[in-house]
C-alpha atoms as a PDB file:
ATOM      1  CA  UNK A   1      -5.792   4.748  13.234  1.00  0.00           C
ATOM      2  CA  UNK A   2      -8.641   4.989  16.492  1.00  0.00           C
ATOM      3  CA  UNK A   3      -5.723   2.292  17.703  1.00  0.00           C
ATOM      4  CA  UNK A   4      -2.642   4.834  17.411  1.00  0.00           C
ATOM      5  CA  UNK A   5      -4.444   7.694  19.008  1.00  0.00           C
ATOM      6  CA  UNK A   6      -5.877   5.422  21.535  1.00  0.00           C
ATOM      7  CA  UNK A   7      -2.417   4.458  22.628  1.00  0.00           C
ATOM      8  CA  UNK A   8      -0.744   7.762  22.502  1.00  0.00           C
ATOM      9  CA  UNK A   9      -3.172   9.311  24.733  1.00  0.00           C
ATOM     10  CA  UNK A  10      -2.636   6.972  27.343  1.00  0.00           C
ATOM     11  CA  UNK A  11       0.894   7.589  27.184  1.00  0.00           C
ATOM     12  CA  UNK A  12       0.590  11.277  27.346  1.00  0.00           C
ATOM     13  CA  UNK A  13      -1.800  10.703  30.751  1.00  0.00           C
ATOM     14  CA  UNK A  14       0.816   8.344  32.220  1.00  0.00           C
ATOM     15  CA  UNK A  15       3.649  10.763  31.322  1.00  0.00           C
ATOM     16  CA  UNK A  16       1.715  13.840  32.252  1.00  0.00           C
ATOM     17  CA  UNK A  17       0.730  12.993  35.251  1.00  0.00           C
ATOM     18  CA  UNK A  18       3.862  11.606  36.584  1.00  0.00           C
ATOM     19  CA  UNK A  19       5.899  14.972  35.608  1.00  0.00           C
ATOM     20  CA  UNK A  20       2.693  17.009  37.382  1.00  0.00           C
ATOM     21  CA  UNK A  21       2.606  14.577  40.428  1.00  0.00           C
ATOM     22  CA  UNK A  22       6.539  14.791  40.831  1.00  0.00           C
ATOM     23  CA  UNK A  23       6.442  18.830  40.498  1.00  0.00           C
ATOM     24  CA  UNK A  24       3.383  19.196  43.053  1.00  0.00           C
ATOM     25  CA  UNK A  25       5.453  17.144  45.527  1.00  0.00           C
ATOM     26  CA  UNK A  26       8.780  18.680  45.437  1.00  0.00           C
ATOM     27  CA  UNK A  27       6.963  21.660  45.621  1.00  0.00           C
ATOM     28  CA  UNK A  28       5.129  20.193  48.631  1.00  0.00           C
ATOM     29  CA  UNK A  29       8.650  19.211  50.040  1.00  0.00           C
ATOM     30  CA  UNK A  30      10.174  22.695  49.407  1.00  0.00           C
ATOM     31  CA  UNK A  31       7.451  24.590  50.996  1.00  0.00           C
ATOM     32  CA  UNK A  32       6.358  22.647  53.745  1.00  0.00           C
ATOM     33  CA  UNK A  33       3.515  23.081  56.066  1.00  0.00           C
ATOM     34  CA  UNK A  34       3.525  26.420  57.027  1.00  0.00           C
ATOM     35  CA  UNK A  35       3.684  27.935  53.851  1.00  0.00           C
ATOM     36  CA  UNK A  36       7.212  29.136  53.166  1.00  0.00           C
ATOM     37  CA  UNK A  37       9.698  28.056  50.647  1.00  0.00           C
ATOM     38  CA  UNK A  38      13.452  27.922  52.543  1.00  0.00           C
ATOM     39  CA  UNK A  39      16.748  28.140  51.460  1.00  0.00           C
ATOM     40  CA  UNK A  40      19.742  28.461  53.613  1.00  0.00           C
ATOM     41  CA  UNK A  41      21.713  29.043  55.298  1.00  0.00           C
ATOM     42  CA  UNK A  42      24.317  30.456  52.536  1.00  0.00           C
ATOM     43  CA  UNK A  43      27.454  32.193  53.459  1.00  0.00           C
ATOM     44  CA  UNK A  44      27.235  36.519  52.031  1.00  0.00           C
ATOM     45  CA  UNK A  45      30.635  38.830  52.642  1.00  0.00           C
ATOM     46  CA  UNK A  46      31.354  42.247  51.903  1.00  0.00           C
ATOM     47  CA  UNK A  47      34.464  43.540  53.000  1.00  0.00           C
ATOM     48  CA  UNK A  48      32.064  47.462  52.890  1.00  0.00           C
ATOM     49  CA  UNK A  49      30.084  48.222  55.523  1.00  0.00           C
ATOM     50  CA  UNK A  50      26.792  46.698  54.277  1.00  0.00           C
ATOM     51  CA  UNK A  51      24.756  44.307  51.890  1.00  0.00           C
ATOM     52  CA  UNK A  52      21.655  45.804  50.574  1.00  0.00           C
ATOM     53  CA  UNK A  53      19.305  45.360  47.382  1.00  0.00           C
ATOM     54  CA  UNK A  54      18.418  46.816  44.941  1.00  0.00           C
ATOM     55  CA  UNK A  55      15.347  48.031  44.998  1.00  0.00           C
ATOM     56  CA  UNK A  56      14.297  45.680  41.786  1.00  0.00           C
ATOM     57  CA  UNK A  57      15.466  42.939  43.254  1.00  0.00           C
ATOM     58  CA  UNK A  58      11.982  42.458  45.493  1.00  0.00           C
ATOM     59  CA  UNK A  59      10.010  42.171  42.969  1.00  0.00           C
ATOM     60  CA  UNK A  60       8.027  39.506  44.809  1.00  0.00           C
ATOM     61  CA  UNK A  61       4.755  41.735  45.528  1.00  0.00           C
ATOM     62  CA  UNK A  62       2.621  39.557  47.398  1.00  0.00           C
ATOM     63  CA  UNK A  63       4.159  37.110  49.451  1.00  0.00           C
ATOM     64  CA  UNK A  64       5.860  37.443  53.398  1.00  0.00           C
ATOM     65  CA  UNK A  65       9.565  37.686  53.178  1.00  0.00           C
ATOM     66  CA  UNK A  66      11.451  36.053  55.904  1.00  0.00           C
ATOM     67  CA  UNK A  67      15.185  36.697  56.228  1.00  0.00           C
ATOM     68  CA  UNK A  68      17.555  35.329  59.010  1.00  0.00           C
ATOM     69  CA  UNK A  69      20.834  36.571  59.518  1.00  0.00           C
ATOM     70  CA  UNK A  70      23.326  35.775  61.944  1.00  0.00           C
ATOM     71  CA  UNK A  71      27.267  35.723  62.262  1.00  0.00           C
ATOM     72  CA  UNK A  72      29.287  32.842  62.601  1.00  0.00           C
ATOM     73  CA  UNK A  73      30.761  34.639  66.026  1.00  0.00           C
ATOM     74  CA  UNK A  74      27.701  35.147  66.965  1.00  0.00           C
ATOM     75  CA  UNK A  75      28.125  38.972  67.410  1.00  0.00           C
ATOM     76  CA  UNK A  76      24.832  41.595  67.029  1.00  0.00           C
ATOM     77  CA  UNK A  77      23.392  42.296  63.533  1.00  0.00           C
ATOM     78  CA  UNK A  78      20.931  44.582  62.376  1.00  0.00           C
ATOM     79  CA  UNK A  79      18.658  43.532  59.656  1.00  0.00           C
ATOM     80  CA  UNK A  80      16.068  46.561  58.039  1.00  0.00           C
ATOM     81  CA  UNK A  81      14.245  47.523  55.354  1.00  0.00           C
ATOM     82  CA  UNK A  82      13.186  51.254  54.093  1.00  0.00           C
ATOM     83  CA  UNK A  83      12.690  53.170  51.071  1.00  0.00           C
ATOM     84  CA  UNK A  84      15.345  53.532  48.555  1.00  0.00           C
ATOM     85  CA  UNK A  85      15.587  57.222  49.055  1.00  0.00           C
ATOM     86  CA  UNK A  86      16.656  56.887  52.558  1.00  0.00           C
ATOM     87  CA  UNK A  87      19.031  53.837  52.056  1.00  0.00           C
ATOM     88  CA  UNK A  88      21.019  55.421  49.156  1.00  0.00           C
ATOM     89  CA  UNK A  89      21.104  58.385  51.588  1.00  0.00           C
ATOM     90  CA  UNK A  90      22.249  56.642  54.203  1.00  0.00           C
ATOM     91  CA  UNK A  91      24.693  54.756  52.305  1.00  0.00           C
ATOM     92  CA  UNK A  92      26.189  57.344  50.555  1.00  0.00           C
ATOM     93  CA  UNK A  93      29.875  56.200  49.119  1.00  0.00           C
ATOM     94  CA  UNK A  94      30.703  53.772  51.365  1.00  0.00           C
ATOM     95  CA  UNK A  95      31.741  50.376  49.919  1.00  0.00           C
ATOM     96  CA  UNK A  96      28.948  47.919  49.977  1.00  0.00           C
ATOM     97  CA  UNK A  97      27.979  44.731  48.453  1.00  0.00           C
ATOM     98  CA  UNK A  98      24.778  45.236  45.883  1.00  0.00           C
ATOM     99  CA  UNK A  99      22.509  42.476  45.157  1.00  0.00           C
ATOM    100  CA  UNK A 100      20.866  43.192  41.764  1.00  0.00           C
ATOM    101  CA  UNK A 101      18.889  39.598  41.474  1.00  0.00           C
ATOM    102  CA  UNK A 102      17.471  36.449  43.260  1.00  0.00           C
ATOM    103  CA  UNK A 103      15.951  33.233  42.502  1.00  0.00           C
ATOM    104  CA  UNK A 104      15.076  30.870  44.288  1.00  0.00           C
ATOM    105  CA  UNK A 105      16.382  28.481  45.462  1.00  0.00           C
ATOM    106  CA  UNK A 106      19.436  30.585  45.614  1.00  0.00           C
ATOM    107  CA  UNK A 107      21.229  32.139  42.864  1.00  0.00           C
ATOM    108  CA  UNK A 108      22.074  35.895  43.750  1.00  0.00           C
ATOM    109  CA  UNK A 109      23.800  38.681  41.566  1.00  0.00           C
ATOM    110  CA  UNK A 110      25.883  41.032  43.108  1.00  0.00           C
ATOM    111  CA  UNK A 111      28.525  43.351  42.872  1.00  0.00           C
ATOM    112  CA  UNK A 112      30.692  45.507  45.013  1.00  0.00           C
ATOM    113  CA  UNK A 113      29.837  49.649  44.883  1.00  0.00           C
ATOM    114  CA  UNK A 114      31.553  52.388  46.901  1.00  0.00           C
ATOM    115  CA  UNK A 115      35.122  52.856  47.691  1.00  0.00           C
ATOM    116  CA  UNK A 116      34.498  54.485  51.385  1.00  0.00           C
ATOM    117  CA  UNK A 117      35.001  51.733  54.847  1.00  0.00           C
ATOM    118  CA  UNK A 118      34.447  54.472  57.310  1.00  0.00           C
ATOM    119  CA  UNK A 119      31.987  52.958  60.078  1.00  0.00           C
ATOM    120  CA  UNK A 120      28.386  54.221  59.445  1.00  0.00           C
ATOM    121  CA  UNK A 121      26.302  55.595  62.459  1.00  0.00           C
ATOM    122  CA  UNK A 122      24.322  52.990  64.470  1.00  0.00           C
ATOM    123  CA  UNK A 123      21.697  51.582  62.091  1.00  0.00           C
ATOM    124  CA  UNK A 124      19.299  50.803  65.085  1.00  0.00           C
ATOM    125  CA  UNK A 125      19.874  54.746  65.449  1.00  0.00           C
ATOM    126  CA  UNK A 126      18.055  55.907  62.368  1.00  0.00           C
ATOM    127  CA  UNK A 127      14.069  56.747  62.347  1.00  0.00           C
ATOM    128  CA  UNK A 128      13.472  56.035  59.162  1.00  0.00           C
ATOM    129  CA  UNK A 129      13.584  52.148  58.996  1.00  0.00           C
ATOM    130  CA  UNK A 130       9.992  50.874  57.967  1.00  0.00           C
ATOM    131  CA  UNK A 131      10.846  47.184  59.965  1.00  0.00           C
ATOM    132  CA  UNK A 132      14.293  45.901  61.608  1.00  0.00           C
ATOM    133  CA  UNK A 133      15.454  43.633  63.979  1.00  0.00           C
ATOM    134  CA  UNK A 134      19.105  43.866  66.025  1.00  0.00           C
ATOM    135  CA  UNK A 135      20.676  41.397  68.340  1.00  0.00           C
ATOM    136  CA  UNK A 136      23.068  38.756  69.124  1.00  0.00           C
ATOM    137  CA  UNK A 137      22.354  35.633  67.361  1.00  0.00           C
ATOM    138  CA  UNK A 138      20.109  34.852  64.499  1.00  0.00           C
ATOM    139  CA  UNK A 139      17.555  37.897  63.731  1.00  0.00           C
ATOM    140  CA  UNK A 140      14.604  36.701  61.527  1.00  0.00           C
ATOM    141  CA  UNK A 141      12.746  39.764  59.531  1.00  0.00           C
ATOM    142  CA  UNK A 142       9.316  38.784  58.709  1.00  0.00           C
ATOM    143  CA  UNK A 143       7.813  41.122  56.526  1.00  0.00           C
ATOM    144  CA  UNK A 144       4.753  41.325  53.557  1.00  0.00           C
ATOM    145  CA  UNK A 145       6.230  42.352  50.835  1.00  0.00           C
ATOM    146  CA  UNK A 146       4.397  45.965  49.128  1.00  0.00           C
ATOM    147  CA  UNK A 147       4.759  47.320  45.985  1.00  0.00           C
ATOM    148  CA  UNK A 148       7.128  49.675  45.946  1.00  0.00           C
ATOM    149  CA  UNK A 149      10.810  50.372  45.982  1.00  0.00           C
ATOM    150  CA  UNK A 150      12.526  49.027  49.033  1.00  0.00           C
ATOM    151  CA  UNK A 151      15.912  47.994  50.055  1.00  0.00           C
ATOM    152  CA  UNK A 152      16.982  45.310  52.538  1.00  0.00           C
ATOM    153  CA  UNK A 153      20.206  46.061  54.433  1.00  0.00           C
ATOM    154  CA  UNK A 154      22.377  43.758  56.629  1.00  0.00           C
ATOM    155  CA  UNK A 155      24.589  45.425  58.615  1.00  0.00           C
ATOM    156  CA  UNK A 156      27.215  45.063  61.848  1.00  0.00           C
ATOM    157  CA  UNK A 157      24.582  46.264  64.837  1.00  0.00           C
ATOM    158  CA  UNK A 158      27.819  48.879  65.442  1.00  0.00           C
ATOM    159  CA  UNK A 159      27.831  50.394  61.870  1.00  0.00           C
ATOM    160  CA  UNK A 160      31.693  48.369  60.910  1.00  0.00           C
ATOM    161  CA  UNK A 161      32.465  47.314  57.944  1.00  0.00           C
ATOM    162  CA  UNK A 162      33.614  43.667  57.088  1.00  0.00           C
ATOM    163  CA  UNK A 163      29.885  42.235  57.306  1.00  0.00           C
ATOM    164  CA  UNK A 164      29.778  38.567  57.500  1.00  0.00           C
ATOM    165  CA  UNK A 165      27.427  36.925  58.137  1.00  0.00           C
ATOM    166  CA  UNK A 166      25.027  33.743  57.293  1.00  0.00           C
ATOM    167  CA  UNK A 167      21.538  34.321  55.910  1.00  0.00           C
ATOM    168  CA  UNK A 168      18.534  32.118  55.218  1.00  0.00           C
ATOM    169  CA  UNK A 169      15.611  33.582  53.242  1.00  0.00           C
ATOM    170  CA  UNK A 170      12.318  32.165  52.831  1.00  0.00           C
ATOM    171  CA  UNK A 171       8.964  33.478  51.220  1.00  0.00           C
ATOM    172  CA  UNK A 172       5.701  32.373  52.414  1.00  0.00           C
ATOM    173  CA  UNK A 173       2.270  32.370  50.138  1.00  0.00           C
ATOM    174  CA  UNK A 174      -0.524  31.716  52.032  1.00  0.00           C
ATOM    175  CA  UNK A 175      -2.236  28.435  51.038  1.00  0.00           C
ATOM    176  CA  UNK A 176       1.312  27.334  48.406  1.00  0.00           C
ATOM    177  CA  UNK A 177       1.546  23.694  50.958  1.00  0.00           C
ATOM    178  CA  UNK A 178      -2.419  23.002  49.909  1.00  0.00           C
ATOM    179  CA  UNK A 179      -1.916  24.151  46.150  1.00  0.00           C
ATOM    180  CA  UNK A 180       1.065  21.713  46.061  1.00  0.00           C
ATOM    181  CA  UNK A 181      -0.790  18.925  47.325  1.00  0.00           C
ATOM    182  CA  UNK A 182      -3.613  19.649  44.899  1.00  0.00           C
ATOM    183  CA  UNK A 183      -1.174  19.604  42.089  1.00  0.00           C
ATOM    184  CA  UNK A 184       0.124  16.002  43.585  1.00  0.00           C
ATOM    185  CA  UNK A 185      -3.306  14.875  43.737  1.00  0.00           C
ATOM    186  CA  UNK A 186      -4.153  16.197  40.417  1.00  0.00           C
ATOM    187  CA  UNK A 187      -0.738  14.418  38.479  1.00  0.00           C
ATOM    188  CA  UNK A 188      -1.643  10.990  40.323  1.00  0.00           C
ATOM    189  CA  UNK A 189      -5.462  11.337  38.925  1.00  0.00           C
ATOM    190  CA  UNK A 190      -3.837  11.358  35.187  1.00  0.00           C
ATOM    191  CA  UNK A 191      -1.936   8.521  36.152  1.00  0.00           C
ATOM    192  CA  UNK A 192      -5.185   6.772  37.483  1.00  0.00           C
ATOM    193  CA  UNK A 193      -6.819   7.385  34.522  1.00  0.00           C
ATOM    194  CA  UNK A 194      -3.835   6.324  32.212  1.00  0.00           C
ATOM    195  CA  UNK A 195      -3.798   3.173  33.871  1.00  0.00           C
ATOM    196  CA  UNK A 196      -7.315   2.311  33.892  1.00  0.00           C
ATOM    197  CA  UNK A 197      -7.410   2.918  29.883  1.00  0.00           C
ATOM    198  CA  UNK A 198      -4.595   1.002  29.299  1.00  0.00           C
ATOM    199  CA  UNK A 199      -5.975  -1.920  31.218  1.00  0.00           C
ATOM    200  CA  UNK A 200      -9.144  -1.257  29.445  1.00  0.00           C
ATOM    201  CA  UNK A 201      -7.897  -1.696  26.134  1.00  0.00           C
ATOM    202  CA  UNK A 202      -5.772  -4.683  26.750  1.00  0.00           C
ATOM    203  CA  UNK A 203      -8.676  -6.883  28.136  1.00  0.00           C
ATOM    204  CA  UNK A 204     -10.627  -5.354  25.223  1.00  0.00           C
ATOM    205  CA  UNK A 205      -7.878  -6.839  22.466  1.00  0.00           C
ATOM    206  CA  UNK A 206      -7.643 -10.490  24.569  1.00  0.00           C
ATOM    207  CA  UNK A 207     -11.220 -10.548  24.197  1.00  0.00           C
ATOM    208  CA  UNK A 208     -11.152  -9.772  20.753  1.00  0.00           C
ATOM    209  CA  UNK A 209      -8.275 -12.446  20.455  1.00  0.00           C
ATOM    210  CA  UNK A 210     -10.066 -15.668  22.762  1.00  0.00           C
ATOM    211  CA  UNK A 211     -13.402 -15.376  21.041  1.00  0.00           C
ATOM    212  CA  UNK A 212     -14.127 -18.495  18.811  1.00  0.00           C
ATOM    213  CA  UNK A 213     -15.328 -18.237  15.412  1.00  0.00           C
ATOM    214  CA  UNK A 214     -18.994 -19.292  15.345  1.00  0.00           C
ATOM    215  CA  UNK A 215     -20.194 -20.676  12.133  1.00  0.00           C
ATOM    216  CA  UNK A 216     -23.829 -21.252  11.680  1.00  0.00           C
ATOM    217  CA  UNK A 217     -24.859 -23.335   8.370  1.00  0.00           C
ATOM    218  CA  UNK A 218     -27.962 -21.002   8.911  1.00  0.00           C
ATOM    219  CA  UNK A 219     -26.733 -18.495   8.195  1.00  0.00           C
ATOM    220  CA  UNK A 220     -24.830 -19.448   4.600  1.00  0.00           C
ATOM    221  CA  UNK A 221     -26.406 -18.566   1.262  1.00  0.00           C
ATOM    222  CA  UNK A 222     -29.002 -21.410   0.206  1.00  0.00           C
ATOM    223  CA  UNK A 223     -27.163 -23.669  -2.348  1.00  0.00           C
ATOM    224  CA  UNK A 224     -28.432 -24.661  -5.313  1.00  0.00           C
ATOM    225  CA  UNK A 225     -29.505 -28.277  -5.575  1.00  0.00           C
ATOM    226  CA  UNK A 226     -26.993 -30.933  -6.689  1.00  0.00           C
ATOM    227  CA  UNK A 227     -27.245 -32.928  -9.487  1.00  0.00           C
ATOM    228  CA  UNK A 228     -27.050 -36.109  -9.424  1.00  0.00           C
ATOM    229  CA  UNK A 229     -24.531 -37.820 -12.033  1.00  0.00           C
ATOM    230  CA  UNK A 230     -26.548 -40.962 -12.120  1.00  0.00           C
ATOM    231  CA  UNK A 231     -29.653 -38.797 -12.650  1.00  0.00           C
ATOM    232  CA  UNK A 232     -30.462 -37.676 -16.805  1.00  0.00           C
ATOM    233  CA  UNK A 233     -31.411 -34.292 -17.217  1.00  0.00           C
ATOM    234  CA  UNK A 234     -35.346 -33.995 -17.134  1.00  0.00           C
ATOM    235  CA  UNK A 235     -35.704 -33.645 -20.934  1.00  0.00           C
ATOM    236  CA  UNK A 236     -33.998 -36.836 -21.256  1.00  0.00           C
ATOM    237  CA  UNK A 237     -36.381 -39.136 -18.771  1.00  0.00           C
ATOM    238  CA  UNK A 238     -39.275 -37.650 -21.094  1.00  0.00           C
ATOM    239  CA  UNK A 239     -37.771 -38.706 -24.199  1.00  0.00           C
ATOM    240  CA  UNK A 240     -37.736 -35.107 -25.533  1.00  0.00           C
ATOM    241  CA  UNK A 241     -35.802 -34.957 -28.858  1.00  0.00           C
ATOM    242  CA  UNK A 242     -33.855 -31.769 -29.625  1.00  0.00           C
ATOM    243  CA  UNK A 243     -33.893 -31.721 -33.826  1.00  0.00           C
END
């Protein structure tokens, strides 16, 4: 029974920490050094005048997101974030694409709202944009993500609909790389120790298996003396009679 549970438990070590020591490096991988977990670039249309989020959709309080954007002809983009109130206000009817949901490493859900393609004014124009970037090229937001209800809007730099565009998106947790590598570390210890039981308890049994039976006469039960055949019991050397 000991021998079962024995044997199972170094299993469940080896198994253990091979699953924990695989996670902790692709993990590791994913993240990288300076923090941030990547995916991208992945291709996003709306034939509207914008993509924007719902406001549920960042529901990753904590962490810095980071969100590049840039069109494949390389024209300007503008790339902002502000309060819900202000987007939907913005916004109004106008056809846009809504993303409801994402997960990493990329699985969106969306869905087209509006029926309006009337070019919006100049985004960069606006006051009320908490952080944005505009340009030519690939625009990177960087930006700590608060509680609160917030919407992320790519747009044409000019307001146009037809947005196309390519966008990476990244979130960075200070100190993930070094919790990763602890994990590694932590999944090859089980190993280590799975290992070094197992070896344990085989040398044990081939011990048990190459050591010779001793047999000491010593230590046998005294016998009682032998008779010997030729030998007449006592009573008859004395000439004792039985009537």
């Amino acid at each position: 029974m000991q021998r079962g549970l024995g044997t199972a438990l170094r299993i469940v070590l080896l198994v253990l920490g091979v699953l924990v020591a695989l996670i902790g490096a692709a993990a590791s991988v994913l993240i990288g050094s300076d923090d941030t977990a990547q995916t991208g670039p992945h291709d996003v249309f709306t034939p509207g005048v914008a993509i924007v989020t719902e406001a549920e959709a960042l529901h990753y309080v904590g962490p810095t997101l980071h969100l590049t954007v840039s069109r494949e002809d390389g024209a300007p983009v503008f790339v902002g974030v502000t309060n819900e109130v202000d987007a939907t206000s913005y916004l109004e009817q106008q056809s846009r694409r809504v993303v409801s949901r994402v997960q990493l490493p990329w699985t969106i859900t969306a869905n087209e709202a509006g029926a309006g393609t009337d070019a919006l004014p100049a985004p960069s124009q606006q006051p009320w944009w908490i952080d944005s970037v505009e340009g030519a090229g690939a625009q990177e937001l960087v930006w700590p993500i608060p509680h609160g209800r917030y919407v992320l809007a790519v747009l044409n730099a000019d307001g146009s609909p037809a947005v196309d565009v390519q966008v990476t998106l990244g979130l960075e947790i200070e100190g993930a790389f070094y919790a990763a590598l602890a994990v590694t570390a932590f999944g090859l210890a089980l190993v280590l120790v799975g290992a070094w039981l197992w070896i344990r308890a085989r040398r044990h049994r081939r011990a048990a298996v190459d050591e010779p039976d001793h047999f000491d006469q010593t230590d046998q039960p005294d016998q009682p003396d032998q008779l010997d055949p030729a030998t007449p019991p006592s009573h008859a050397r004395h000439g004792t009679v039985t009537p």
